[in-house]
C-alpha atoms as a PDB file:
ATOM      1  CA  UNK A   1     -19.566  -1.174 -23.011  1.00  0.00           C
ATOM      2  CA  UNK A   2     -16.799   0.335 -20.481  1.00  0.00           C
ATOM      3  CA  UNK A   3     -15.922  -2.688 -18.323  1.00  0.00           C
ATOM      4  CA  UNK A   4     -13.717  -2.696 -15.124  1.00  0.00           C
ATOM      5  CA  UNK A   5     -11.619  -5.787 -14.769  1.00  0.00           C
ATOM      6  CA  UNK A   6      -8.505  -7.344 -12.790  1.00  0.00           C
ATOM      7  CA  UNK A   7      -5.417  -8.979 -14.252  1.00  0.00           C
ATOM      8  CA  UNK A   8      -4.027 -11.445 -12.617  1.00  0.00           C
ATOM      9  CA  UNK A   9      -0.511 -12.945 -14.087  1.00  0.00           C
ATOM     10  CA  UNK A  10       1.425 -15.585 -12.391  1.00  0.00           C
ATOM     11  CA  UNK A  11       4.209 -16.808 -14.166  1.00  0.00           C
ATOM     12  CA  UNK A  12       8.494 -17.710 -14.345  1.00  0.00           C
ATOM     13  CA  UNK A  13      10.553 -14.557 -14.639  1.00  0.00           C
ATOM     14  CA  UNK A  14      11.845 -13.384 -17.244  1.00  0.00           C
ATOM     15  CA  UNK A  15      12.899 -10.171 -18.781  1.00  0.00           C
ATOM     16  CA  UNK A  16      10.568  -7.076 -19.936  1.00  0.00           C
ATOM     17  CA  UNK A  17       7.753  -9.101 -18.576  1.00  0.00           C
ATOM     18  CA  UNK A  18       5.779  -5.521 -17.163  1.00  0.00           C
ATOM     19  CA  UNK A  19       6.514  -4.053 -20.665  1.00  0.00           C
ATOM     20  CA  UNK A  20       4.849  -7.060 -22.727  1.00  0.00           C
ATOM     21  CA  UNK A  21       1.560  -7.289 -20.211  1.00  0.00           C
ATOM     22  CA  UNK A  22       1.082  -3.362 -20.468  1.00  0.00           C
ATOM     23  CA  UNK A  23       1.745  -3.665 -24.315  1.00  0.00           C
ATOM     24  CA  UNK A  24      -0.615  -6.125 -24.742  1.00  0.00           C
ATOM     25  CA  UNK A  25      -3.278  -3.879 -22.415  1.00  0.00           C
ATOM     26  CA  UNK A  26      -2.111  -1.204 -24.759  1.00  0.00           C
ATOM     27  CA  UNK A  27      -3.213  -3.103 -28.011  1.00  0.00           C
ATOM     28  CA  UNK A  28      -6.043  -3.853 -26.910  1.00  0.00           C
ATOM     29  CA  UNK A  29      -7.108   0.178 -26.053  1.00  0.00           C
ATOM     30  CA  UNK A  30      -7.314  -1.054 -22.544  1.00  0.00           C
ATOM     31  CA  UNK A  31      -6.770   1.553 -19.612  1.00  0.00           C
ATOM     32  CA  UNK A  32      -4.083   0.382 -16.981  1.00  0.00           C
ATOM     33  CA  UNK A  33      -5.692   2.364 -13.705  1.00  0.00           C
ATOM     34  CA  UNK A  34      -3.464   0.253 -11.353  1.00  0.00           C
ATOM     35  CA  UNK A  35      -0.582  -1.934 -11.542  1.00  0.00           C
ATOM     36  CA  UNK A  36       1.629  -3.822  -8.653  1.00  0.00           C
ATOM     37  CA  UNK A  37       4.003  -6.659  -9.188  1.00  0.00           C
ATOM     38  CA  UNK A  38       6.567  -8.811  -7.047  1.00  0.00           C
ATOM     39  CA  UNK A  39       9.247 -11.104  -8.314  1.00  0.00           C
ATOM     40  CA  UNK A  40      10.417 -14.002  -5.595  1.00  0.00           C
ATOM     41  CA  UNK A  41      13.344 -14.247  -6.105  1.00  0.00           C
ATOM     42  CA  UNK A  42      14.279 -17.641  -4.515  1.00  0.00           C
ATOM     43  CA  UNK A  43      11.431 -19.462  -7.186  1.00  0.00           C
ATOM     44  CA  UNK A  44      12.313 -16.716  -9.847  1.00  0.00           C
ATOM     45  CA  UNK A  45       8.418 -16.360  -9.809  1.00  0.00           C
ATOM     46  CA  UNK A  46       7.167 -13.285 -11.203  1.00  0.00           C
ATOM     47  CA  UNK A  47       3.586 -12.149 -10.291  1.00  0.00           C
ATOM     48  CA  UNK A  48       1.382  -9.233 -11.697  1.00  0.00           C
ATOM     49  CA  UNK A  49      -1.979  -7.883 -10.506  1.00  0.00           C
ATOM     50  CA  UNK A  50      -3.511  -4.984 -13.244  1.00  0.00           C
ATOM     51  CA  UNK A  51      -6.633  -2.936 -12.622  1.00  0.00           C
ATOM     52  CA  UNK A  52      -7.968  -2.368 -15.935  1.00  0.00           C
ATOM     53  CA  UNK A  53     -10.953  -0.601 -17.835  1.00  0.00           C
ATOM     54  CA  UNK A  54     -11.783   0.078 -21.474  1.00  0.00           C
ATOM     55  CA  UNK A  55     -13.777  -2.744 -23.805  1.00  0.00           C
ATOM     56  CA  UNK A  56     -12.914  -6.290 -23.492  1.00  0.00           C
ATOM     57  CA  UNK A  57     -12.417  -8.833 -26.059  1.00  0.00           C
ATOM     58  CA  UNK A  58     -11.810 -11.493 -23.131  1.00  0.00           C
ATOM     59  CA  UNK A  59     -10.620 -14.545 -25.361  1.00  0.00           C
ATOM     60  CA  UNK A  60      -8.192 -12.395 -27.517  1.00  0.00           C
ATOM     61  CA  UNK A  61      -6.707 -10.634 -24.421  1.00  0.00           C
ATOM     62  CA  UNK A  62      -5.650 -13.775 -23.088  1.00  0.00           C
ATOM     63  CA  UNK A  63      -4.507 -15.649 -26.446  1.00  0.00           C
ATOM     64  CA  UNK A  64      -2.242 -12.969 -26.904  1.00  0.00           C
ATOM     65  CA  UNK A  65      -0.800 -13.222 -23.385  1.00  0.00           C
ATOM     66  CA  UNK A  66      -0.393 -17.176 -23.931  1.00  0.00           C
ATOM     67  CA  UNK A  67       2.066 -16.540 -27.330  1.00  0.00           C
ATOM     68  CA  UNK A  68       3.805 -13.988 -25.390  1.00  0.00           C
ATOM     69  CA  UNK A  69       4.427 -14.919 -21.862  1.00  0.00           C
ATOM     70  CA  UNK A  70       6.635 -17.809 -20.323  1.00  0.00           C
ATOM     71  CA  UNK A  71       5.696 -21.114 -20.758  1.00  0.00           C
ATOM     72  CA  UNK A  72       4.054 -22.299 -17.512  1.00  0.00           C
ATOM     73  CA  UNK A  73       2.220 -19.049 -17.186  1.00  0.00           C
ATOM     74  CA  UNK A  74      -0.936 -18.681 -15.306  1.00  0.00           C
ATOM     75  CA  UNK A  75      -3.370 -15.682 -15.886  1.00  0.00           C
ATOM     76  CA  UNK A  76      -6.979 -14.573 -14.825  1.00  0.00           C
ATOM     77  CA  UNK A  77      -8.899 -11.795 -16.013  1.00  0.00           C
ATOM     78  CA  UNK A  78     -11.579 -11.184 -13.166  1.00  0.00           C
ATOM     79  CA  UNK A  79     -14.965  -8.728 -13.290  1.00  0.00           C
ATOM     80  CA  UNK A  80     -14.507  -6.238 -10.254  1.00  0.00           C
ATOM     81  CA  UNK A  81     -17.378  -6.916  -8.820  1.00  0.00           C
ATOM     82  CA  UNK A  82     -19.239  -7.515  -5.155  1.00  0.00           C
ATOM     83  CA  UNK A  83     -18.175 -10.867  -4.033  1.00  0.00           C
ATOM     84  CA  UNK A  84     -20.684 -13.356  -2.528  1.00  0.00           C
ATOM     85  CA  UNK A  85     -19.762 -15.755   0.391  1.00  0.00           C
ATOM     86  CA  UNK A  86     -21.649 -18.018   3.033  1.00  0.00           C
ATOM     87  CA  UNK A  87     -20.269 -18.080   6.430  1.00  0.00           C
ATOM     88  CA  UNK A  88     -19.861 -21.104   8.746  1.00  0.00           C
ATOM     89  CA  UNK A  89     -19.905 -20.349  12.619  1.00  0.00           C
ATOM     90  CA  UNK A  90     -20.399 -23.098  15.756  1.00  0.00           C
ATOM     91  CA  UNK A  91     -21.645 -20.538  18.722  1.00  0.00           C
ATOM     92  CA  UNK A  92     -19.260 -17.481  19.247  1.00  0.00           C
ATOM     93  CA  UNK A  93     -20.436 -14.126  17.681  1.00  0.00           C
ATOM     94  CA  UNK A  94     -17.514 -11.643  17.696  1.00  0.00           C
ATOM     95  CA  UNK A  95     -16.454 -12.604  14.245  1.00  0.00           C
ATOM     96  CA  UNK A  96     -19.641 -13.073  12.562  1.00  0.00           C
ATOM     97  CA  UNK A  97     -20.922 -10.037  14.231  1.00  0.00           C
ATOM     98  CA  UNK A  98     -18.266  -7.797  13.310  1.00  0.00           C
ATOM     99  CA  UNK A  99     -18.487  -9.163   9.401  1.00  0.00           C
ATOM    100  CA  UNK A 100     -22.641  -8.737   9.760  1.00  0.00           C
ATOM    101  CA  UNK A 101     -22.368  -5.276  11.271  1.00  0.00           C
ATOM    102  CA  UNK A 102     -19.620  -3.984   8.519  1.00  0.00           C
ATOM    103  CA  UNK A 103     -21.580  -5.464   5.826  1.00  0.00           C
ATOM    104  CA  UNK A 104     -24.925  -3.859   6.966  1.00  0.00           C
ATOM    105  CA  UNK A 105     -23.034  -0.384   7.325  1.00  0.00           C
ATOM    106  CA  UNK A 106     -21.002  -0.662   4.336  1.00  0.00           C
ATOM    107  CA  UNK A 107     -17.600  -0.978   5.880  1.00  0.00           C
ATOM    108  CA  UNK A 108     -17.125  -4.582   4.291  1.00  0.00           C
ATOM    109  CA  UNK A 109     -18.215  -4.726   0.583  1.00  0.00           C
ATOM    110  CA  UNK A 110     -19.285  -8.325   0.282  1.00  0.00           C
ATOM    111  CA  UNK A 111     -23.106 -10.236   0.049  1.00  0.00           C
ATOM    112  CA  UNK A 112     -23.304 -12.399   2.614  1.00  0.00           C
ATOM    113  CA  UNK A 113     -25.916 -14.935   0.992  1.00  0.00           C
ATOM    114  CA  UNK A 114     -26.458 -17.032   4.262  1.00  0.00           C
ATOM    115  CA  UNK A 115     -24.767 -18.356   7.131  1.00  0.00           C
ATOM    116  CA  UNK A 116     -24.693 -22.229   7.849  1.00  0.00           C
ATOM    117  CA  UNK A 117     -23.932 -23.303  11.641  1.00  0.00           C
ATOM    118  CA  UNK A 118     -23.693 -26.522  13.345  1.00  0.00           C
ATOM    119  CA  UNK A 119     -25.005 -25.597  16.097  1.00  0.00           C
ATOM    120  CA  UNK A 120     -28.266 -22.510  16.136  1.00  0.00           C
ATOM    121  CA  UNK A 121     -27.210 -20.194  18.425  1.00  0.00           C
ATOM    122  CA  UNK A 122     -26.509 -17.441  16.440  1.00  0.00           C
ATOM    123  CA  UNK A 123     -29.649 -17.714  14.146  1.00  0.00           C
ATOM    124  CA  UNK A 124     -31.473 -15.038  15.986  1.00  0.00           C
ATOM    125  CA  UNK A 125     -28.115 -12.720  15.635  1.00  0.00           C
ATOM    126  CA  UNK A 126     -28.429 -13.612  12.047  1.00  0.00           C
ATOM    127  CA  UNK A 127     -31.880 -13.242  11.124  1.00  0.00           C
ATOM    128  CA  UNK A 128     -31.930  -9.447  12.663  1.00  0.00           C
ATOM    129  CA  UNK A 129     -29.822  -8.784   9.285  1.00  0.00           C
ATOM    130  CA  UNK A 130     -32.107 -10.397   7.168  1.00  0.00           C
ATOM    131  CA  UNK A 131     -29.523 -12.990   6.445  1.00  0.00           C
ATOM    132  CA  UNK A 132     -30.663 -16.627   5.758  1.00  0.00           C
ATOM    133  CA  UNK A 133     -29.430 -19.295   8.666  1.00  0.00           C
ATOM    134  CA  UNK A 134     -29.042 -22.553   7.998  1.00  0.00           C
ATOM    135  CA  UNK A 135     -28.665 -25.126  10.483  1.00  0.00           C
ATOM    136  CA  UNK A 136     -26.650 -28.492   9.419  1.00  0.00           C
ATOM    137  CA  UNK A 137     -26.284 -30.592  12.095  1.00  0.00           C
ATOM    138  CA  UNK A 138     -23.109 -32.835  12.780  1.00  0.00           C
ATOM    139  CA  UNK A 139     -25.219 -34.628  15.294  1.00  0.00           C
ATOM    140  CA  UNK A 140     -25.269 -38.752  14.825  1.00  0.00           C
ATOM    141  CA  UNK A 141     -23.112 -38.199  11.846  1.00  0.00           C
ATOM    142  CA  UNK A 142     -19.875 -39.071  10.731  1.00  0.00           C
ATOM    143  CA  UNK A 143     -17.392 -36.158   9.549  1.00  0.00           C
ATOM    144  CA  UNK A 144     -17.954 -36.646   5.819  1.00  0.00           C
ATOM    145  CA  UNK A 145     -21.321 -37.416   5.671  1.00  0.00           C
ATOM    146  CA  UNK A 146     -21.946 -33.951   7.629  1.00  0.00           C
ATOM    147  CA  UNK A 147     -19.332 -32.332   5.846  1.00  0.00           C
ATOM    148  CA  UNK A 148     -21.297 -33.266   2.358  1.00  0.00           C
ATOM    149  CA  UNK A 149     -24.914 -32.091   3.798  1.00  0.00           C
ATOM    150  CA  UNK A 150     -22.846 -29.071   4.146  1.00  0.00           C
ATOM    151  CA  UNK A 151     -21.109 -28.708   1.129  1.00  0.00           C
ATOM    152  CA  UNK A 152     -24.605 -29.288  -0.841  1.00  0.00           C
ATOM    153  CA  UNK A 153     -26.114 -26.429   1.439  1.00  0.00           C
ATOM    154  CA  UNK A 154     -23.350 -23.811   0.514  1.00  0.00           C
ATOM    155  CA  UNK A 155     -23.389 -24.783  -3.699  1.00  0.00           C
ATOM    156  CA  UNK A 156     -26.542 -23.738  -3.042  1.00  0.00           C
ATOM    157  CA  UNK A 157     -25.702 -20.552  -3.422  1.00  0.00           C
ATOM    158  CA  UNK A 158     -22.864 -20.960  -5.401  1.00  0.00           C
ATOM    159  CA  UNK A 159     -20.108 -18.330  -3.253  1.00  0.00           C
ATOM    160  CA  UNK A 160     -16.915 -17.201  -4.287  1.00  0.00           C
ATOM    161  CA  UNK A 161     -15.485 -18.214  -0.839  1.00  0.00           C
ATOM    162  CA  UNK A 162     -16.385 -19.658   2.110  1.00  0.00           C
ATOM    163  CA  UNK A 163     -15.848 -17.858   5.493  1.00  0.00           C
ATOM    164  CA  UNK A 164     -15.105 -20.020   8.801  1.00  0.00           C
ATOM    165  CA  UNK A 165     -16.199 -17.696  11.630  1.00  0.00           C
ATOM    166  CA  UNK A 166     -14.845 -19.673  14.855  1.00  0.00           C
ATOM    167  CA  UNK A 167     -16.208 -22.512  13.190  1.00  0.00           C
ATOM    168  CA  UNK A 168     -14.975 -25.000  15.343  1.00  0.00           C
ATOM    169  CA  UNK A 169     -15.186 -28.604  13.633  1.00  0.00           C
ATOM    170  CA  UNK A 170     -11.768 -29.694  11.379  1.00  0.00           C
ATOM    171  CA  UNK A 171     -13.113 -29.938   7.659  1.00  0.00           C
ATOM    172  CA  UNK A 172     -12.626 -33.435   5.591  1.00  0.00           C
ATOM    173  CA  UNK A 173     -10.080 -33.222   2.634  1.00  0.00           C
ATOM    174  CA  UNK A 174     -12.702 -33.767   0.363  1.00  0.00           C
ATOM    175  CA  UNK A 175     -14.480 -30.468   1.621  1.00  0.00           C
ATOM    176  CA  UNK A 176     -11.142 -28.843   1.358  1.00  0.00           C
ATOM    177  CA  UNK A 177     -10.272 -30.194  -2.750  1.00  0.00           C
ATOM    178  CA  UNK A 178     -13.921 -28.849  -3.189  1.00  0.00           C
ATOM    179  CA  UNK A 179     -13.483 -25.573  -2.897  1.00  0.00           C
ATOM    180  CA  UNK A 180      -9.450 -25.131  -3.082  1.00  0.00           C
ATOM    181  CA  UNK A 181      -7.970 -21.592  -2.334  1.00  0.00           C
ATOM    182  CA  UNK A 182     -11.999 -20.327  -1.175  1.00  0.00           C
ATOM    183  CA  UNK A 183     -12.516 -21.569   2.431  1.00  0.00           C
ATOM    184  CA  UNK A 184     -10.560 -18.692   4.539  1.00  0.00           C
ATOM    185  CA  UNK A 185     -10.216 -19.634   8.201  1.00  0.00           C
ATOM    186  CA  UNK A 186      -9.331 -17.123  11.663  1.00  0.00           C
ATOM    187  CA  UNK A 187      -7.407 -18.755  14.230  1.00  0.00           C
ATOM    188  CA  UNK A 188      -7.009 -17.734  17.467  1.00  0.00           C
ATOM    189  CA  UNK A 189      -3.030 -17.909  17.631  1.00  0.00           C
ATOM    190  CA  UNK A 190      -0.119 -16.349  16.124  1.00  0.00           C
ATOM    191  CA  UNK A 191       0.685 -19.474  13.745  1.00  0.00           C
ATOM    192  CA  UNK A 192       3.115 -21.356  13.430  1.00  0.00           C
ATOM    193  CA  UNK A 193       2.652 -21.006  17.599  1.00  0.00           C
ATOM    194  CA  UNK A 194      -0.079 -23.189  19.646  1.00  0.00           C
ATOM    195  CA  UNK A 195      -1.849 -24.763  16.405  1.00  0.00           C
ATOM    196  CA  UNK A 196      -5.159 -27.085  16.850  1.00  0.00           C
ATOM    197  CA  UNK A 197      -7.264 -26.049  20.156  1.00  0.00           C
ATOM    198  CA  UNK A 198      -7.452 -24.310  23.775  1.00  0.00           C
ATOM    199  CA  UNK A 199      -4.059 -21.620  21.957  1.00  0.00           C
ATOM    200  CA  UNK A 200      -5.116 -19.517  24.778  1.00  0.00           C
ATOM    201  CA  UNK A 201      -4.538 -21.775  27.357  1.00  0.00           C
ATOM    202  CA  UNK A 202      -1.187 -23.172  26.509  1.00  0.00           C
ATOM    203  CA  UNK A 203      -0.120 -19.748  25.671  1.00  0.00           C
ATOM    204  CA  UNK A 204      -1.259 -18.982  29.387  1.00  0.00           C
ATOM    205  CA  UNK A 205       0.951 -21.912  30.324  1.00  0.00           C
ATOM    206  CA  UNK A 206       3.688 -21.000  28.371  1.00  0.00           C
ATOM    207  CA  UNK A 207       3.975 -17.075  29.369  1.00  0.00           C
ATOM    208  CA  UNK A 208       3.492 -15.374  26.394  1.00  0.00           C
ATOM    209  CA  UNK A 209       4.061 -11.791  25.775  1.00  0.00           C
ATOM    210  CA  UNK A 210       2.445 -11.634  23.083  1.00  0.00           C
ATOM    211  CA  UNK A 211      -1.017 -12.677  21.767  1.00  0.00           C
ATOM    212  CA  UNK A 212      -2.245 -13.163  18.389  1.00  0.00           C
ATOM    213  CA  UNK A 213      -4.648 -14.129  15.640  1.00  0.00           C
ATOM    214  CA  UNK A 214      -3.953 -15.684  11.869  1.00  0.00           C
ATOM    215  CA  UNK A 215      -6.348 -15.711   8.656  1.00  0.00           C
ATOM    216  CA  UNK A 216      -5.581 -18.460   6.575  1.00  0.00           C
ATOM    217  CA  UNK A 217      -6.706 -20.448   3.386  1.00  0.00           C
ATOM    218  CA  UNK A 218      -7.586 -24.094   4.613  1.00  0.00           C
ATOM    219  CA  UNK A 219      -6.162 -27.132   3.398  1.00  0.00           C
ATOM    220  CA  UNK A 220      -5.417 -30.629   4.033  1.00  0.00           C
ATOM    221  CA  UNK A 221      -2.729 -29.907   7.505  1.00  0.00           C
ATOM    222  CA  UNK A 222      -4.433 -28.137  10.638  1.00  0.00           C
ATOM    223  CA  UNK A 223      -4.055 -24.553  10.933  1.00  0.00           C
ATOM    224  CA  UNK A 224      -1.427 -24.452   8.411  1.00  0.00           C
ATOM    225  CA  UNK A 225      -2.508 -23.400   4.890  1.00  0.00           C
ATOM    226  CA  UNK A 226      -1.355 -20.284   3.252  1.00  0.00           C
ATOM    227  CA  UNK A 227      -1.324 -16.934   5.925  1.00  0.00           C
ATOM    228  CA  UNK A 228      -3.343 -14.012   4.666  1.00  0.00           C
ATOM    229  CA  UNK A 229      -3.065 -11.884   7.705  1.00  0.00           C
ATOM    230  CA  UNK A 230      -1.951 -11.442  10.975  1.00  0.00           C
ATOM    231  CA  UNK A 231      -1.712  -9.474  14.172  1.00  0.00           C
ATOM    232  CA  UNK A 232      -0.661  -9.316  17.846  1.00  0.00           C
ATOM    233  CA  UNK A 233      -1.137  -7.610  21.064  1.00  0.00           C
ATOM    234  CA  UNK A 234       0.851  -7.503  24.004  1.00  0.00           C
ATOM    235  CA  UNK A 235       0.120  -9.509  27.182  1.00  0.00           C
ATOM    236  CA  UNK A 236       1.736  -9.937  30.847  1.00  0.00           C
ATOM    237  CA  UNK A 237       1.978 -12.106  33.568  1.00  0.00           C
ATOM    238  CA  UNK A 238      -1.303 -10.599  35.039  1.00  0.00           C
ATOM    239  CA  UNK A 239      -3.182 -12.153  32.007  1.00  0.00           C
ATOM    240  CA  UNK A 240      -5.391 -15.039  32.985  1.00  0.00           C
ATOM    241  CA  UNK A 241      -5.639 -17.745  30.348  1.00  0.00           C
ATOM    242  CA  UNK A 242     -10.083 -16.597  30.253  1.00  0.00           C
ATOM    243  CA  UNK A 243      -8.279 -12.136  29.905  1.00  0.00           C
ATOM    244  CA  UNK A 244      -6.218 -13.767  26.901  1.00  0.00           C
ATOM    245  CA  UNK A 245      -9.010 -15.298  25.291  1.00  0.00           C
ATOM    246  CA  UNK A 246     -10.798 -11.784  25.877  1.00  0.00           C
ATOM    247  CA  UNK A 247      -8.510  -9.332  24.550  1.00  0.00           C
ATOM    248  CA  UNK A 248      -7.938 -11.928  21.249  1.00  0.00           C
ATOM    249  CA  UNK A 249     -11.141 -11.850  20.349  1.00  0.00           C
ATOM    250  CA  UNK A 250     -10.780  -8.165  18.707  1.00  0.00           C
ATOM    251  CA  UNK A 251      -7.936  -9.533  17.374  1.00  0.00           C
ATOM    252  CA  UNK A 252      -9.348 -11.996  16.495  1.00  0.00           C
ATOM    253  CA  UNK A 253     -12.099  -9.938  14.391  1.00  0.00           C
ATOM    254  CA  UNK A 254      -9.947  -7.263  13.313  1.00  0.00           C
ATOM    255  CA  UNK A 255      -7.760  -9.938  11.251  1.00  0.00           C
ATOM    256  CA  UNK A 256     -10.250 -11.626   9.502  1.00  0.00           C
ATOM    257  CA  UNK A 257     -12.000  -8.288   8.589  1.00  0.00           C
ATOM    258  CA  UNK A 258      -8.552  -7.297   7.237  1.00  0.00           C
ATOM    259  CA  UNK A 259      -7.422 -10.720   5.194  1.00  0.00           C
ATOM    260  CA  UNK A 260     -11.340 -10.975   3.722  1.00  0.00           C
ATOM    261  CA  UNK A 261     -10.931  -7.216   2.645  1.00  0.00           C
ATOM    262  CA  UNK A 262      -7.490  -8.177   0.568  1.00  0.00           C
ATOM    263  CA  UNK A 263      -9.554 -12.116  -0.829  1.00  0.00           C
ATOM    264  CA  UNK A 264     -12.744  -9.843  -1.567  1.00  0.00           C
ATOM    265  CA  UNK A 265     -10.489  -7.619  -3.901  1.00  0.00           C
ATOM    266  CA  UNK A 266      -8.559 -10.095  -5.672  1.00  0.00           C
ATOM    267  CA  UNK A 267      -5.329  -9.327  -4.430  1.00  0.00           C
ATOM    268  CA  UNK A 268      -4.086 -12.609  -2.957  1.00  0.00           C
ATOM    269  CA  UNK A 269      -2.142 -14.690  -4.814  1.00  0.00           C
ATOM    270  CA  UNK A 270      -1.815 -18.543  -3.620  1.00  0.00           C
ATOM    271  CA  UNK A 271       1.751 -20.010  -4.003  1.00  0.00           C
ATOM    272  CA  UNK A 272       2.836 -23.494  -2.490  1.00  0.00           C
ATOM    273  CA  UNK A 273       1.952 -22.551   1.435  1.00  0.00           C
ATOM    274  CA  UNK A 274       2.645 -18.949   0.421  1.00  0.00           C
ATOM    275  CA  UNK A 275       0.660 -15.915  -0.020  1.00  0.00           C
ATOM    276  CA  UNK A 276       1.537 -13.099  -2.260  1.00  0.00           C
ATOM    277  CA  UNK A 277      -0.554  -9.959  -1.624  1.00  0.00           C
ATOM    278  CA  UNK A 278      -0.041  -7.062  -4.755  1.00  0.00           C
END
């Protein structure tokens, strides 16, 4: 059967490593219908992303790139297929709206299996898509023990990633080890500036000119993990810190839209606090 797959190759440069992946795709009768790849060349890290279809023999495709490619290679051959995620929000709606809406209309192709919220003031916004809401309350709990009622909720439904939609609680590193390189975050800043909370306020303070938002993988340092995406607008002095907040919030939406787009296709790779997108 005619499959359509994505080959992902991470691994030390060296030379005529395009020629021995393609010959390899070529042995195999596979058809290359896409190919991008980016050498850094500070690490002398090569990486490779191939769109692929023909019939797959899976565990012989990927013995014969382990005799022929670098030692210390890494490589992933992925279905292309929908994507599932849960999303976790607190109480705004402009990002989980926008991601509902584009889903419903086709403008995002993911399955949103459910959306988990520690507060429930967006279930009714929810439930008008016929997507399941779950509330887990972080009421009279400590961090990890409602960090774990979550985690249990969301495997569940076993996602590819996890989507925090203004979710506004700092996750436990053992949430973040659980699901390492899936949990993609939107903050409301241009990062590295005004990490943690209130950006809009101390960029009111500060006299910004410009205003941003980031979409990030999460890990184990605040609003710091590996950028996916980002984007300003411009701002003056006739900005309040309440018109900031206000004209981020499309931002705000726009860049998450964007980053989960580039995730959803498998065309992030995840190196150090880097992101490589082919």
């Amino acid at each position: 059967m005619i499959e359509h797959k994505i080959l992902l190759t991470e691994c030390p440069d060296d030379t005529g490593l395009v020629a021995k992946i393609t010959n390899i795709c070529y042995k195999h009768q596979l058809n290359i219908i896409k190919n991008s790849e980016f050498v850094d060349n500070e690490t002398k890290r090569f990486f490779m992303r191939t769109e692929l279809n023909g019939i797959f023999n899976d565990n012989t495709l990927l013995a014969d790139l382990e005799f022929t490619l670098p030692e210390g290679s890494i490589y992933k051959l992925l279905p292309k297929q929908r994507k599932r995620i849960i999303i976790l929000v607190t109480k705004e709606a402009h990002c989980l709206g926008d991601l509902l809406m584009k889903n419903y209309y086709g403008g995002l192709d993911v399955e949103i299996a459910a959306v988990i919220g520690n507060h429930d003031t967006l279930k009714e916004l929810v439930e008008r898509f016929d997507v399941p809401f779950h509330l887990v309350s972080h009421e009279n709990l400590t961090r990890v023990e409602h960090d774990k009622l979550l985690a249990d909720k969301i495997d569940e439904y076993a996602p590819d990633y996890i989507v925090l939609a203004k979710y506004m609680r700092v996750l436990n590193p053992e949430f973040v080890a659980r699901y390492p390189d899936r949990v993609v975050n939107i903050h409301h800043s241009f990062l590295p500036a005004f990490i943690g909370a209130k950006p809009y306020q101390r960029a009111y303070e500060r006299g910004v000119k410009i205003i941003g938002a980031t979409a990030h993988f999460v890990n184990d340092e605040l609003d710091e993990g590996p950028i996916i995406m980002q984007n300003v607008i411009n701002v003056d002095h006739t900005y309040t810190a309440e018109a900031m907040m206000r004209a981020g919030r499309d931002v705000e939406k726009t860049v998450l839209s964007q980053a989960l787009e580039l995730v959803l296709s498998d065309k992030v790779f995840v190196y150090k606090n880097k992101t490589i997108i082919l």
